[in-house]
C-alpha atoms as a PDB file:
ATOM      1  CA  UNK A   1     -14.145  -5.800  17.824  1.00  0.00           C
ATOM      2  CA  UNK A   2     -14.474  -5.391  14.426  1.00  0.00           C
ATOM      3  CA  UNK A   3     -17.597  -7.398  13.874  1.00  0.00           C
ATOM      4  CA  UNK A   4     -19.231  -5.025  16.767  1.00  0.00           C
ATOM      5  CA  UNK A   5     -17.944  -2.259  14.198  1.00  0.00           C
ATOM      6  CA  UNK A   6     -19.616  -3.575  11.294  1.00  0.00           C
ATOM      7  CA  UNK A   7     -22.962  -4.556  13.335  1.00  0.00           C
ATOM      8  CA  UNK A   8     -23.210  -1.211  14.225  1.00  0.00           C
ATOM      9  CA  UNK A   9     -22.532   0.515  11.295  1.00  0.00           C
ATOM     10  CA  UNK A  10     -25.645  -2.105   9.023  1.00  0.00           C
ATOM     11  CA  UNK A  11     -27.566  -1.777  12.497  1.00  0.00           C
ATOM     12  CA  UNK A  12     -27.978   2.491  11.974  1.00  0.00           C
ATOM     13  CA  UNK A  13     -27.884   1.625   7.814  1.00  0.00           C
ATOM     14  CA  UNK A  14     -30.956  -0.399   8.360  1.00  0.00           C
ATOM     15  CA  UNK A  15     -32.688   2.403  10.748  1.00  0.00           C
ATOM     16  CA  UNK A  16     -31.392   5.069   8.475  1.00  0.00           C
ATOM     17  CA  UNK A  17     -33.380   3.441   5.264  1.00  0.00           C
ATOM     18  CA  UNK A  18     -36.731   2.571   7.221  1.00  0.00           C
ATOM     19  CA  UNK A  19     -36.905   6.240   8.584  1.00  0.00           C
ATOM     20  CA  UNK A  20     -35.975   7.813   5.299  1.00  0.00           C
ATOM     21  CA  UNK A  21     -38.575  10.499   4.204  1.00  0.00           C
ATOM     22  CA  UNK A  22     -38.926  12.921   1.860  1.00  0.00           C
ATOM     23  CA  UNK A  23     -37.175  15.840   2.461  1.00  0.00           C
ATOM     24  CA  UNK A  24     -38.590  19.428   1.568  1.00  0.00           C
ATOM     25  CA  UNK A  25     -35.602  21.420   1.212  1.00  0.00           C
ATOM     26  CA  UNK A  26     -33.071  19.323  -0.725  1.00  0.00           C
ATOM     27  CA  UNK A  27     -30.650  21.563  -0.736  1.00  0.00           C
ATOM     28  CA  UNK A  28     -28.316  23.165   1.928  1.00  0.00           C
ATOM     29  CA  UNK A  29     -25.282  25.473   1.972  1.00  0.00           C
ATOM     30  CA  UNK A  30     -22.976  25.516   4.646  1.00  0.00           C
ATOM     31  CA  UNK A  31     -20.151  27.476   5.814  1.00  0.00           C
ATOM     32  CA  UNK A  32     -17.122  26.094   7.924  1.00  0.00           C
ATOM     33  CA  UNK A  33     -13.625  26.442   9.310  1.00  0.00           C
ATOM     34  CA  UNK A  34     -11.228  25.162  12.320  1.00  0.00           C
ATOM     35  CA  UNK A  35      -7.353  24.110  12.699  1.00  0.00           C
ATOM     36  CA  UNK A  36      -5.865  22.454   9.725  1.00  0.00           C
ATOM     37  CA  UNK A  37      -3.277  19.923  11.067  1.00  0.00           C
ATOM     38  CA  UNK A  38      -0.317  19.130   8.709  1.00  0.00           C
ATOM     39  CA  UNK A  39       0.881  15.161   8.834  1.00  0.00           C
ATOM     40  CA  UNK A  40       3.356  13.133   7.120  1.00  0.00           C
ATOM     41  CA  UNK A  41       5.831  14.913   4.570  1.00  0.00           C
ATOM     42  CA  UNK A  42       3.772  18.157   4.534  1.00  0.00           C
ATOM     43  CA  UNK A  43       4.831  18.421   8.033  1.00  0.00           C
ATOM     44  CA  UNK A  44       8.521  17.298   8.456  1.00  0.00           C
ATOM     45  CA  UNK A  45      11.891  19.260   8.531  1.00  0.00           C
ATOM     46  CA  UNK A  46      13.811  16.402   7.846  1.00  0.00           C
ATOM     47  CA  UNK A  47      16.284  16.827   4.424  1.00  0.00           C
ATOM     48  CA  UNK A  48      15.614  14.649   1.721  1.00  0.00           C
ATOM     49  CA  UNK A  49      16.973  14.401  -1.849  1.00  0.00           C
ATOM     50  CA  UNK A  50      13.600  13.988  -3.583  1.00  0.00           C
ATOM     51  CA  UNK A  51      10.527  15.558  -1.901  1.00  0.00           C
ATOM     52  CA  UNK A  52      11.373  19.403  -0.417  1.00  0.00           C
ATOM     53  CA  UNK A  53       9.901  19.051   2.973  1.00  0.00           C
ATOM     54  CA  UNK A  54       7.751  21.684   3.829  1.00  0.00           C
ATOM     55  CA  UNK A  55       7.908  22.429   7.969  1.00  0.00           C
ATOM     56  CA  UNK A  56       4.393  23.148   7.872  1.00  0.00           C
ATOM     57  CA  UNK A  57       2.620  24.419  11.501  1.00  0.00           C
ATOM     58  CA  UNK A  58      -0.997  23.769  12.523  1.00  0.00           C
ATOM     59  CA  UNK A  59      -3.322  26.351  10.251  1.00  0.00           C
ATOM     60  CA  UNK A  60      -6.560  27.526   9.136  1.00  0.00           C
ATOM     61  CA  UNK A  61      -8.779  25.595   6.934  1.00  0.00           C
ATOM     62  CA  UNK A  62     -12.313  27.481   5.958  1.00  0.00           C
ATOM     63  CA  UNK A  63     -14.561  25.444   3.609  1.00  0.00           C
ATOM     64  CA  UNK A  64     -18.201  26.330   1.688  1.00  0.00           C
ATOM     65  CA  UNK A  65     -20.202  23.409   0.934  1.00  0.00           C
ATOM     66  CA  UNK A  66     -23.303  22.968  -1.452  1.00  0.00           C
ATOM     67  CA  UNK A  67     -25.034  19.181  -0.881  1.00  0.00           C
ATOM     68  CA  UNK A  68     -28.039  18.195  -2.792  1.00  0.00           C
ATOM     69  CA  UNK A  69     -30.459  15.506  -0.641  1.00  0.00           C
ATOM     70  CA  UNK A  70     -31.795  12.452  -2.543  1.00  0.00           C
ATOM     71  CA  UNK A  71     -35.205  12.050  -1.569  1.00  0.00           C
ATOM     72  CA  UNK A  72     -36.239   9.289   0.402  1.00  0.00           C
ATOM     73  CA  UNK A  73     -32.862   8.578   0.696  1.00  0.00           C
ATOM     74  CA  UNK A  74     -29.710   8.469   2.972  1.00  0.00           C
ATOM     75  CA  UNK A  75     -27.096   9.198   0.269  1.00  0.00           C
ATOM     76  CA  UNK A  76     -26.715  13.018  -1.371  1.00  0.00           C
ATOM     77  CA  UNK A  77     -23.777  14.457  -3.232  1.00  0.00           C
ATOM     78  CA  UNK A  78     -22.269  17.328  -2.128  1.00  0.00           C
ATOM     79  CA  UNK A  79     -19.440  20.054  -3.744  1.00  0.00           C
ATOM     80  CA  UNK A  80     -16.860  21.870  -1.955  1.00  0.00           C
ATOM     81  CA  UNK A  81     -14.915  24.691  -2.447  1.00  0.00           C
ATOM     82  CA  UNK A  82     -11.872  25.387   0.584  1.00  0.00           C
ATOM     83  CA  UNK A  83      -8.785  27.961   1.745  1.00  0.00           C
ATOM     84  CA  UNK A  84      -6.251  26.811   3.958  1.00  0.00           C
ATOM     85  CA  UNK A  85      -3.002  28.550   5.670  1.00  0.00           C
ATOM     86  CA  UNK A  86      -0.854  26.885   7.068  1.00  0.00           C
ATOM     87  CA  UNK A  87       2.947  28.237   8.832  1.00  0.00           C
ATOM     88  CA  UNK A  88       6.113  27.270   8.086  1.00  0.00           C
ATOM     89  CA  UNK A  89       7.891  26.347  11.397  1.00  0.00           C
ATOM     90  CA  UNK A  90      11.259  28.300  10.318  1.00  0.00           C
ATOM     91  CA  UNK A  91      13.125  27.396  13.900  1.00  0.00           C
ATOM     92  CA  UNK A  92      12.567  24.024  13.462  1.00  0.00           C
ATOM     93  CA  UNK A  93      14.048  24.296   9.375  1.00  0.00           C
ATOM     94  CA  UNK A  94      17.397  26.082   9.982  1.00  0.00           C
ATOM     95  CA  UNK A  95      18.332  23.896  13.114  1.00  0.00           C
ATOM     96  CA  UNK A  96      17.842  20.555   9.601  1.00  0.00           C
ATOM     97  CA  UNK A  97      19.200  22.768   7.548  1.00  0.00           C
ATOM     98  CA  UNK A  98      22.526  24.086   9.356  1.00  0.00           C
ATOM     99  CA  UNK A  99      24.020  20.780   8.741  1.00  0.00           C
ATOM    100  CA  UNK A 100      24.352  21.675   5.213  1.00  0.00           C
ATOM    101  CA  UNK A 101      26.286  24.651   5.947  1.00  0.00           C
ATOM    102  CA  UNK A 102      30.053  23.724   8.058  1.00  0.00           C
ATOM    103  CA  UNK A 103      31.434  27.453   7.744  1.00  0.00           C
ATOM    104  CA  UNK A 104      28.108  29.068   9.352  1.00  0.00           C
ATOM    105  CA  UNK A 105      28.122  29.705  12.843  1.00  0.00           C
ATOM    106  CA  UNK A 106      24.177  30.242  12.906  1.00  0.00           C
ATOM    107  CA  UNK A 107      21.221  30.344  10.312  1.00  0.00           C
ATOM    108  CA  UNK A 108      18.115  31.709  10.015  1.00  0.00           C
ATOM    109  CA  UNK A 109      15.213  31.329   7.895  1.00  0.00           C
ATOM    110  CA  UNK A 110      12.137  33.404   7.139  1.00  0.00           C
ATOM    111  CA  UNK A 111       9.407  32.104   5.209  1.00  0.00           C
ATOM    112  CA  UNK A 112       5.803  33.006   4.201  1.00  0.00           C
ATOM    113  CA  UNK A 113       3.310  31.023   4.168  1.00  0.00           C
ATOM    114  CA  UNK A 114       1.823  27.698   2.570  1.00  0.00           C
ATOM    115  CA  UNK A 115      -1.815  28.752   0.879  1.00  0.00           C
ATOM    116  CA  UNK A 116      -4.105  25.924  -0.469  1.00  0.00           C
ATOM    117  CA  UNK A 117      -7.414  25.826  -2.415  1.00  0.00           C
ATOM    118  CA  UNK A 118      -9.313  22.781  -3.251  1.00  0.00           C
ATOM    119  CA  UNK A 119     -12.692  22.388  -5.473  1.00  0.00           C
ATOM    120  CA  UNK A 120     -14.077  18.519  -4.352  1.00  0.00           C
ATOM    121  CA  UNK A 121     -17.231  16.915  -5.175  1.00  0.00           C
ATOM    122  CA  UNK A 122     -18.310  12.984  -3.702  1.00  0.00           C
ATOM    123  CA  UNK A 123     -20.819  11.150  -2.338  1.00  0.00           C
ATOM    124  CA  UNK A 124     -22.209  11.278   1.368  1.00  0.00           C
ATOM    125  CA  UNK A 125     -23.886   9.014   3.523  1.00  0.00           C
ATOM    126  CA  UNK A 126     -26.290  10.476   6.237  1.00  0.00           C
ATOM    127  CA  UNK A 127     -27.433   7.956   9.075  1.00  0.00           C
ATOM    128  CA  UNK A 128     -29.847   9.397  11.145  1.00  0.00           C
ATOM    129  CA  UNK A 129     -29.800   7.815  14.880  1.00  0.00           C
ATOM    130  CA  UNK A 130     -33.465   8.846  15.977  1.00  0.00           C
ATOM    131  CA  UNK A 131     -36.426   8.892  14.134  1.00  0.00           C
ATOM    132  CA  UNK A 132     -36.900  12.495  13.800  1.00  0.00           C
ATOM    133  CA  UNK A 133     -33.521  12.419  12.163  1.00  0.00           C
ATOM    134  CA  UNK A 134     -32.282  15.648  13.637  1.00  0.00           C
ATOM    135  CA  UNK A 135     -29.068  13.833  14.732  1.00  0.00           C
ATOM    136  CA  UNK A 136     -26.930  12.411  12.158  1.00  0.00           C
ATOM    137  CA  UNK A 137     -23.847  10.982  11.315  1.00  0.00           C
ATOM    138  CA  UNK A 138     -21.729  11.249   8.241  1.00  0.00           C
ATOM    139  CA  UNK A 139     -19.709   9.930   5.825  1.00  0.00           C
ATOM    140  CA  UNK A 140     -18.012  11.207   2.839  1.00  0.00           C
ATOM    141  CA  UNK A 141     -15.528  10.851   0.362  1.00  0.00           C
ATOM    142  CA  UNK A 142     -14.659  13.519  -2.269  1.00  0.00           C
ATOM    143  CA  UNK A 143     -12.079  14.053  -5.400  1.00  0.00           C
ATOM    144  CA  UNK A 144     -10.965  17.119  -6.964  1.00  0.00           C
ATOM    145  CA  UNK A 145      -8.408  19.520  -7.766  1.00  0.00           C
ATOM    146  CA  UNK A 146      -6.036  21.501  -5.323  1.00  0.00           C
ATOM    147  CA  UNK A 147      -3.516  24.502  -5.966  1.00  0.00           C
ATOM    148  CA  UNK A 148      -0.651  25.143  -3.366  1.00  0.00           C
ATOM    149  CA  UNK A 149       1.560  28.065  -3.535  1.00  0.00           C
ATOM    150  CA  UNK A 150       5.090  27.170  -2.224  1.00  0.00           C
ATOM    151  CA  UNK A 151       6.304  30.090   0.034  1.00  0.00           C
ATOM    152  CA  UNK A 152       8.858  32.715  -0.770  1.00  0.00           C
ATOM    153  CA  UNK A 153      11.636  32.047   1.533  1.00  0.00           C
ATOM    154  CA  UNK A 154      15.348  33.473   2.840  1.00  0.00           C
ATOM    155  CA  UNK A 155      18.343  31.814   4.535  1.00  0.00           C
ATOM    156  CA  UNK A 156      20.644  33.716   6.556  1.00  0.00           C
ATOM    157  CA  UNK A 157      23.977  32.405   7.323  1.00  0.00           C
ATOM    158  CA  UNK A 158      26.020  34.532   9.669  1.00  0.00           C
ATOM    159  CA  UNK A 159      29.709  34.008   9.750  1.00  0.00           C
ATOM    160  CA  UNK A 160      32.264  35.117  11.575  1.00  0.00           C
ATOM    161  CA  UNK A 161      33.120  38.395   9.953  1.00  0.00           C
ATOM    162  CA  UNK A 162      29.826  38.982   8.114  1.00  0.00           C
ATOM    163  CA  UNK A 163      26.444  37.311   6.852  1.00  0.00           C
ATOM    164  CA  UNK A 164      24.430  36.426   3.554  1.00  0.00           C
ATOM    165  CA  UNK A 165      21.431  36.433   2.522  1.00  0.00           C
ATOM    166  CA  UNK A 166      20.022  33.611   0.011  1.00  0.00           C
ATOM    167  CA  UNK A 167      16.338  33.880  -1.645  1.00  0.00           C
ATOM    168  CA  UNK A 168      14.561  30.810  -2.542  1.00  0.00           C
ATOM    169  CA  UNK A 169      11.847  30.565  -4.751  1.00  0.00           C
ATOM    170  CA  UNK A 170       8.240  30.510  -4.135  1.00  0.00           C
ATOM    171  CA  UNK A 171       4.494  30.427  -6.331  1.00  0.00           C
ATOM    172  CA  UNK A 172       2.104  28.904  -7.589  1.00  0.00           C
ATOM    173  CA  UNK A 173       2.059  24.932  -8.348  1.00  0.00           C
ATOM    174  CA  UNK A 174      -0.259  23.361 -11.145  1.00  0.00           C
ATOM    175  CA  UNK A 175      -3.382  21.959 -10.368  1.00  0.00           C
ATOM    176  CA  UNK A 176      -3.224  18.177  -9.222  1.00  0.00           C
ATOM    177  CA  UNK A 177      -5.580  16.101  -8.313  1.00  0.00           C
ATOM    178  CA  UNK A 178      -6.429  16.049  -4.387  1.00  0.00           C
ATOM    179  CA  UNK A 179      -9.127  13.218  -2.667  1.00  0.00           C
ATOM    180  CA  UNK A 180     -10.659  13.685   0.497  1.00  0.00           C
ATOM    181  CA  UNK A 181     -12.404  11.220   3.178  1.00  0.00           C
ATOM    182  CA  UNK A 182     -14.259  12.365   6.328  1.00  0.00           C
ATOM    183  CA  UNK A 183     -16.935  11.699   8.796  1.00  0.00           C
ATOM    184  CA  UNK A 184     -18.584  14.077  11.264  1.00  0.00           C
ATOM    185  CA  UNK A 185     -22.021  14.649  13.135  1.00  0.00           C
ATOM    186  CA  UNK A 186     -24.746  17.196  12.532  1.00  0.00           C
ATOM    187  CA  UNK A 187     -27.703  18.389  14.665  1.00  0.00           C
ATOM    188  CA  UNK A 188     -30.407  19.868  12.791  1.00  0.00           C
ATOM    189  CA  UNK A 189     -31.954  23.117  14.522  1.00  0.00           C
ATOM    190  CA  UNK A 190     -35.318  23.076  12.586  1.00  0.00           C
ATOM    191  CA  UNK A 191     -36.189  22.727   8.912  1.00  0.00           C
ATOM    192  CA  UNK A 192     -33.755  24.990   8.015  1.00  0.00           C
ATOM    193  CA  UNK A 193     -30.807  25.203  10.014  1.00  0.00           C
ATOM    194  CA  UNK A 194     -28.362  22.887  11.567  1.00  0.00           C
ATOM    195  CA  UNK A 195     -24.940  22.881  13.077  1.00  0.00           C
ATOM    196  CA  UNK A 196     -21.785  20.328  11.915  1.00  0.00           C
ATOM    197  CA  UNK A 197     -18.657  19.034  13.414  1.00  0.00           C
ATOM    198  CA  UNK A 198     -16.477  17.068  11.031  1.00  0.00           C
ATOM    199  CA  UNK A 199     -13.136  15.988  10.713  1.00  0.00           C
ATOM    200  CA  UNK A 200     -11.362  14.942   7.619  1.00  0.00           C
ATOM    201  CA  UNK A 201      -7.923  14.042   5.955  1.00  0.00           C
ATOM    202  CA  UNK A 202      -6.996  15.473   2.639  1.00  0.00           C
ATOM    203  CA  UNK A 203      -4.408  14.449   0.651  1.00  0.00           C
ATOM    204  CA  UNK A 204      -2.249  15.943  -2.870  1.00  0.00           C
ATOM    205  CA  UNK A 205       1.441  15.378  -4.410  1.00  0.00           C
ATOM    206  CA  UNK A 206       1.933  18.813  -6.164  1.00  0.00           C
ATOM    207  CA  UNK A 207       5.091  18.535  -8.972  1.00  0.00           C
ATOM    208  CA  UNK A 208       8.005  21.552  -9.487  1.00  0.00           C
ATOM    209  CA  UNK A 209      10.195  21.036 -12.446  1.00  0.00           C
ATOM    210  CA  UNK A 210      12.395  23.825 -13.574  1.00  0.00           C
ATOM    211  CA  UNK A 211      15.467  24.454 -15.718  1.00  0.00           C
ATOM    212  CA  UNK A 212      16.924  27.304 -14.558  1.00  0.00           C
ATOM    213  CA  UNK A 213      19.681  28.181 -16.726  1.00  0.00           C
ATOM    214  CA  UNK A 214      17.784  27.202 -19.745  1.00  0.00           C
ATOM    215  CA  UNK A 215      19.734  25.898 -22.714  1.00  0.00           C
ATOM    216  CA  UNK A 216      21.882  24.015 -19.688  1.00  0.00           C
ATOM    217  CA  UNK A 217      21.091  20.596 -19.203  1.00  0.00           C
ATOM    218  CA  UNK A 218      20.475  21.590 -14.364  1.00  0.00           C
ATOM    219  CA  UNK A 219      16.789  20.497 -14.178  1.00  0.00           C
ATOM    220  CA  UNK A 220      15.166  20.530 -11.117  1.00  0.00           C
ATOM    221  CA  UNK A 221      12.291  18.138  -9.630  1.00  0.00           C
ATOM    222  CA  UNK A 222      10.619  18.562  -6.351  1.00  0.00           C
ATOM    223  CA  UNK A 223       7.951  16.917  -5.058  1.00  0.00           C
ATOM    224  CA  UNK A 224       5.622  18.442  -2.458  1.00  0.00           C
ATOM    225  CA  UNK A 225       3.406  16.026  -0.753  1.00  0.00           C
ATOM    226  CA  UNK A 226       0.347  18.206   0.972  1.00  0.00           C
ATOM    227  CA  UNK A 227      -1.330  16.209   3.517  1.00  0.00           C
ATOM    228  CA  UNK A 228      -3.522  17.571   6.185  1.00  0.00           C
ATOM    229  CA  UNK A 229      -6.243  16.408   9.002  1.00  0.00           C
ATOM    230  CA  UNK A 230      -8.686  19.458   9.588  1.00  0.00           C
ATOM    231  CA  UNK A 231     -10.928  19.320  12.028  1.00  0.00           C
ATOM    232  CA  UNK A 232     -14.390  22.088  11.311  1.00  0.00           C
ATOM    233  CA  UNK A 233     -17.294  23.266  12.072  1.00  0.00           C
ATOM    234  CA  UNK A 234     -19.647  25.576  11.121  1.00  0.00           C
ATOM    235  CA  UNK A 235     -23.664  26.214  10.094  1.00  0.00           C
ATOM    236  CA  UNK A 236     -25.933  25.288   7.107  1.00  0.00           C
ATOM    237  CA  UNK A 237     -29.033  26.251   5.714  1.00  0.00           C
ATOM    238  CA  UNK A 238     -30.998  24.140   4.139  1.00  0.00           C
ATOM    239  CA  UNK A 239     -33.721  25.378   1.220  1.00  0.00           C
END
């Protein structure tokens, strides 16, 4: 099976470099958003000591792109600039959490939400599969920097003669570096316009240290792995 992979795959490379032509508008800008699917860490409500898991739900994920087209070429490079949103499933969070608490006869939690943005620039492959190359397939693989904010939350415990209210802390992480790899499929309307499907997995381990009472030795390290499998669409314009 995986030799039919790879035949394929040097099968369309070869067609892709004998109908390479030169291409009059070597640039394109496109615009394009869809469900951004949380995986691994980013998406568990499971306790551990090191990395603060996040009980992410499905979100939003809207990306611009800006590619440049090597001439008589399949390769280009292209730069990306993305927002994503994504839930925290707060349910799901107090049900792990409640273990933590034996005097609490419920919990609740309210939480904002997790907010991304990403700046990525990489290489792409383009194989056309006719020879008017208006359908393509793509590869890509990108490297950059994202910033997460961690979400302002509240725990609730309710007790038997009473409640109270906690508040957890929220903001802005540093900038870390993020990579991306994807593939997807685009059908090009005419010169100038063309619609895209692609789906790709995107990956960062943001870093929270804090000392909170300052000249006392109670520092704090989280880790947040962000990992996500968004799956767009959208338009360009090519000029």
């Amino acid at each position: 099976m995986r030799r039919l992979f790879t035949s394929i795959f040097f099968a369309s490379l070869t067609i892709s470099v004998l109908h390479a032509q030169h291409i009059e508008q070597p640039f394109s800008i496109g615009v394009l958003f869809g469900p951004a699917f949380p995986v691994g860490k980013f998406a568990s409500t499971g306790l551990d000591s090191s990395k603060i898991q996040s009980a992410a739900k499905t979100g939003l994920n809207a990306a611009i792109t800006l590619t440049y087209h090597f001439p008589n070429s399949i390769f280009s490079i292209y730069a990306m600039g993305s927002w994503q949103q994504n839930g925290v499933d707060t349910k799901a969070l107090a049900k792990t959490l409640m273990s933590g608490y034996s005097d609490t006869i419920s919990l609740a939690v309210d939480s904002k939400s997790w907010r991304t943005w990403a700046i990525l620039v990489g290489p792409r492959v383009e194989l056309p599969l006719d020879a008017s190359r208006k359908c393509r397939i793509e590869f890509s693989f990108g490297g950059g920097i994202q910033q997460a904010i961690v979400p302002y939350y509240t725990i609730t415990q309710y007790y038997t003669n009473g409640s109270d209210i906690g508040f957890y802390y929220g903001g802005s992480l540093n900038p870390v570096f993020c990579y991306q790899f994807g593939s997807g499929f685009s059908y090009h309307v005419n010169r100038f316009w063309s619609l895209t499907i692609n789906a790709s997995y995107t990956h960062s381990t943001s870093v929270y240290n804090n000392n909170e009472y300052g000249a006392i030795s109670d520092n704090q390290h989280f880790v947040f792995p962000i990992s996500s499998v968004n799956l767009l669409a959208g338009i360009s314009y090519s000029f």
